[in-house]
Protein backbone atom coordinates (compact mmCIF):
# COMPACT_ATOMS: atom_id res chain seq x y z
CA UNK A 1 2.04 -5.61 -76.13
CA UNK A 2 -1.42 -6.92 -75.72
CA UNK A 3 -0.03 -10.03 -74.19
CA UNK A 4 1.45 -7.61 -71.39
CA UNK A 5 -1.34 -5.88 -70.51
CA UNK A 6 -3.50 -9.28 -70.00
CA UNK A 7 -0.65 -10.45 -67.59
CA UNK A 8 -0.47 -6.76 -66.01
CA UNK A 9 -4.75 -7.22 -65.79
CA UNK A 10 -3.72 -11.22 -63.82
CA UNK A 11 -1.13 -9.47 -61.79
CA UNK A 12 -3.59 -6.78 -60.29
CA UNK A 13 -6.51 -9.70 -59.82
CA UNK A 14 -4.10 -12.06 -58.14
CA UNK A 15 -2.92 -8.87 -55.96
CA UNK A 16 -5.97 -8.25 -53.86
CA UNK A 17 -6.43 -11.68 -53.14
CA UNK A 18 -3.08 -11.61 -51.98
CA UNK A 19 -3.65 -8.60 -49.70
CA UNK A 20 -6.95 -10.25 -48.43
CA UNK A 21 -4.82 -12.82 -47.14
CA UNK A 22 -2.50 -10.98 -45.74
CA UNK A 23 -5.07 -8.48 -43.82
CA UNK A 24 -7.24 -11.76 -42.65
CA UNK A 25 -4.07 -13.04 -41.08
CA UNK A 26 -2.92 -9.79 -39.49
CA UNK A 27 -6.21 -9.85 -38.44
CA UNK A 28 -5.73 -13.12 -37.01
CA UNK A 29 -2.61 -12.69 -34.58
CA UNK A 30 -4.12 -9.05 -33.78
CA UNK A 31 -7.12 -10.80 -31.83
CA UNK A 32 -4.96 -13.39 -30.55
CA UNK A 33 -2.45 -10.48 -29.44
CA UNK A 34 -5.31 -9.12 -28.00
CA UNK A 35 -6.98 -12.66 -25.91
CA UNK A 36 -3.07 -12.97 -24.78
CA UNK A 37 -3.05 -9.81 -23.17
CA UNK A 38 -6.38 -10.20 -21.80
CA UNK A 39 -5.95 -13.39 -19.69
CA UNK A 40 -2.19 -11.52 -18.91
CA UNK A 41 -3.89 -8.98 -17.31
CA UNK A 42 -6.51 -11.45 -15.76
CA UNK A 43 -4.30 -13.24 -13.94
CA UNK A 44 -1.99 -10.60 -13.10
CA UNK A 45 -5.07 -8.86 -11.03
CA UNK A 46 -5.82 -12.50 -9.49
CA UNK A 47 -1.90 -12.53 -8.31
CA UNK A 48 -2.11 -9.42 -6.87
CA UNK A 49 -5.18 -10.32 -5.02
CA UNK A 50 -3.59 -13.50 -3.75
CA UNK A 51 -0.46 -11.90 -2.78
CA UNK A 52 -2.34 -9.13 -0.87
CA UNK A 53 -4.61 -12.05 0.59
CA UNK A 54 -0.97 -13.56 2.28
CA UNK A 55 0.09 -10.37 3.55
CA UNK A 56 -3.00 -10.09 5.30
CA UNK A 57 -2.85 -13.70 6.64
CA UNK A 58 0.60 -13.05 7.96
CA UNK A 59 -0.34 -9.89 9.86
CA UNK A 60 -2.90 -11.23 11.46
CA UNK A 61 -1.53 -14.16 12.53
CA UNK A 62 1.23 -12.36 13.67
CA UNK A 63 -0.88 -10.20 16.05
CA UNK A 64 -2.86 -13.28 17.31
CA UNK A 65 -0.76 -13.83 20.09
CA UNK A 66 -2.01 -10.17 21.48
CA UNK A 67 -5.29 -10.90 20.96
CA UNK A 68 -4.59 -13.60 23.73
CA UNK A 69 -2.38 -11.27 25.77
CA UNK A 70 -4.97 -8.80 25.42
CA UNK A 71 -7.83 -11.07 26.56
CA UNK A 72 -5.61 -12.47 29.56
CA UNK A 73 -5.31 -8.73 30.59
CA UNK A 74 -8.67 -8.30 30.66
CA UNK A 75 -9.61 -11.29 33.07
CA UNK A 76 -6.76 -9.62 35.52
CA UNK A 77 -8.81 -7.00 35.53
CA UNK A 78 -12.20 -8.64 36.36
CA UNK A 79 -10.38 -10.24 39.22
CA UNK A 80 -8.96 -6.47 40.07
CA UNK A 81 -5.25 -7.28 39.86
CA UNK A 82 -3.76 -3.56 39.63
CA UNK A 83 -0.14 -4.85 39.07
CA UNK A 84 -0.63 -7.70 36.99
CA UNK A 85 -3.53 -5.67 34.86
CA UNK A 86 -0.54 -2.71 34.22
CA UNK A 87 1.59 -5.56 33.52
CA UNK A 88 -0.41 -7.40 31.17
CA UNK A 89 -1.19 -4.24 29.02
CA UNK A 90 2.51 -3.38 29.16
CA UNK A 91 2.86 -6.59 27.47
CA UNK A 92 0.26 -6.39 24.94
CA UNK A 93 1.59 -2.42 23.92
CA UNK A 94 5.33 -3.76 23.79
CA UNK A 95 3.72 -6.98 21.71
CA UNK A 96 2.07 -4.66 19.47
CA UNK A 97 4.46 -2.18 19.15
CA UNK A 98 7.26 -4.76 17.99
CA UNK A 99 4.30 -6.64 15.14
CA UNK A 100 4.19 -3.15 13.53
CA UNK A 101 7.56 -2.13 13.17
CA UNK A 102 8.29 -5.31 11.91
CA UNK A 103 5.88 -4.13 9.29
CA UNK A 104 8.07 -1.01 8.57
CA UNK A 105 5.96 1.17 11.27
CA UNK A 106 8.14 3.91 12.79
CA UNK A 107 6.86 6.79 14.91
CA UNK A 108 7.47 10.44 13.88
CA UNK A 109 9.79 12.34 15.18
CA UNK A 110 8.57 15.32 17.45
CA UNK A 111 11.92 16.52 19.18
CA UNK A 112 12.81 20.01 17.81
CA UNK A 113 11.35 22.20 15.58
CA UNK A 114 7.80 21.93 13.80
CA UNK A 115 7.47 20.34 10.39
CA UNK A 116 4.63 20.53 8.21
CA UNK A 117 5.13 17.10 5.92
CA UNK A 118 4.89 15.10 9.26
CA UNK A 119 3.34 17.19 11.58
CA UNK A 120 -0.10 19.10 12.45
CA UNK A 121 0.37 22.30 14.93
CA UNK A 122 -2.97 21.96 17.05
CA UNK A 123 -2.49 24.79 19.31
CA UNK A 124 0.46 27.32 19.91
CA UNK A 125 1.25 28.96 22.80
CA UNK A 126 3.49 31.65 24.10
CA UNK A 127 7.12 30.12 25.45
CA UNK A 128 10.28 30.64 26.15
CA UNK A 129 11.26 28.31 23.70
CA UNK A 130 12.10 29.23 19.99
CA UNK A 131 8.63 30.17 17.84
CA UNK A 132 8.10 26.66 15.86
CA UNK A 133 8.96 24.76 18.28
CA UNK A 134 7.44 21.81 19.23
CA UNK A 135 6.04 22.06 23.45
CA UNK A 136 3.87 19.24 23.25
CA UNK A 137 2.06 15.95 21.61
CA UNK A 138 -0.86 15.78 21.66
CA UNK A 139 -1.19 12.53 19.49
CA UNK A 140 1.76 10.52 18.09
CA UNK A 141 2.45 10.22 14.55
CA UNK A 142 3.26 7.29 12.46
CA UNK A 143 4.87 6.36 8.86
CA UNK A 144 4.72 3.71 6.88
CA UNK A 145 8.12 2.96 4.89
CA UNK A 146 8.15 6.97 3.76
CA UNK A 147 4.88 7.32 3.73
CA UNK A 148 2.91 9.30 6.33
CA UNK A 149 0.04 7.70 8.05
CA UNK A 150 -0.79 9.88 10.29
CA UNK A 151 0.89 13.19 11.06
CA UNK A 152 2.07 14.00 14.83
CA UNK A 153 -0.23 16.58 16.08
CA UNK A 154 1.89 18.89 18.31
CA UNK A 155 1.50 22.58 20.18
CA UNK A 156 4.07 24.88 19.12
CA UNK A 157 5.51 27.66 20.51
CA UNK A 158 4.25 31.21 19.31
């Protein structure tokens, strides 16, 4: 019996060392867990910058070329060429147009009847036209993908 209780007595010495162990390694891959996730987010942020970096790069070289159409309308128009002036900023506006809806820019739709998600009513005005509907825009409105940019602000009809 006493022989028991002295190996009992090792057992429970030998057991917190045990469990020190065990803790200092838990320990251990917890803080390298932790240093992993760390740099993960680290250069998950730095990706994200890069890639937003590119998309940048890519509009802006992509509207580059009316910049120069821009700038070639504007020296018709120092030498007072009405036609080739209108011309020229036809170009640039058509140029423009076709950049950003390559970019997933779509105008909003103002035919019909008024919509609050994608429009803003301005003014109304009495018509013979149903009340809601829309008479007039007064500034186009544009999304991007689904998302609204900027709503089309209309008159309605009272």
């Amino acid at each position: 019996m006493h022989e028991e209780v002295e190996n009992h007595q090792e057992e429970q010495i030998e057991q917190p060392d045990e469990l020190v162990a065990e803790r200092d390694e838990l320990v251990d891959r917890l803080q390298r867990l932790q240093a992993e996730f760390e740099n993960f987010r680290k250069r998950s942020a730095r990706d994200q910058q890069a890639l937003v970096a590119r998309a940048h790069e890519r509009l802006v070289k992509e509207l580059l070329p009316v910049l120069d159409d821009l700038g070639r309308a504007l020296e018709a128009a120092e030498q007072h060429e009405e036609a080739t002036l209108e011309d020229g900023v036809r170009l640039v506006h058509r140029q423009l147009t076709d950049v950003l809806a390559k970019e997933g820019l779509t105008e909003i739709e103002t035919d019909g009847t008024f919509d609050p998600h994608v429009h803003e009513a301005l003014l109304s005005q009495p018509a013979d036209a149903e009340s809601g509907t829309v008479l007039e825009v007064l500034q186009k409105g544009y999304r991007l993908g689904d998302h609204v940019l900027r709503p089309a602000r209309v008159t309605i009809a009272e």
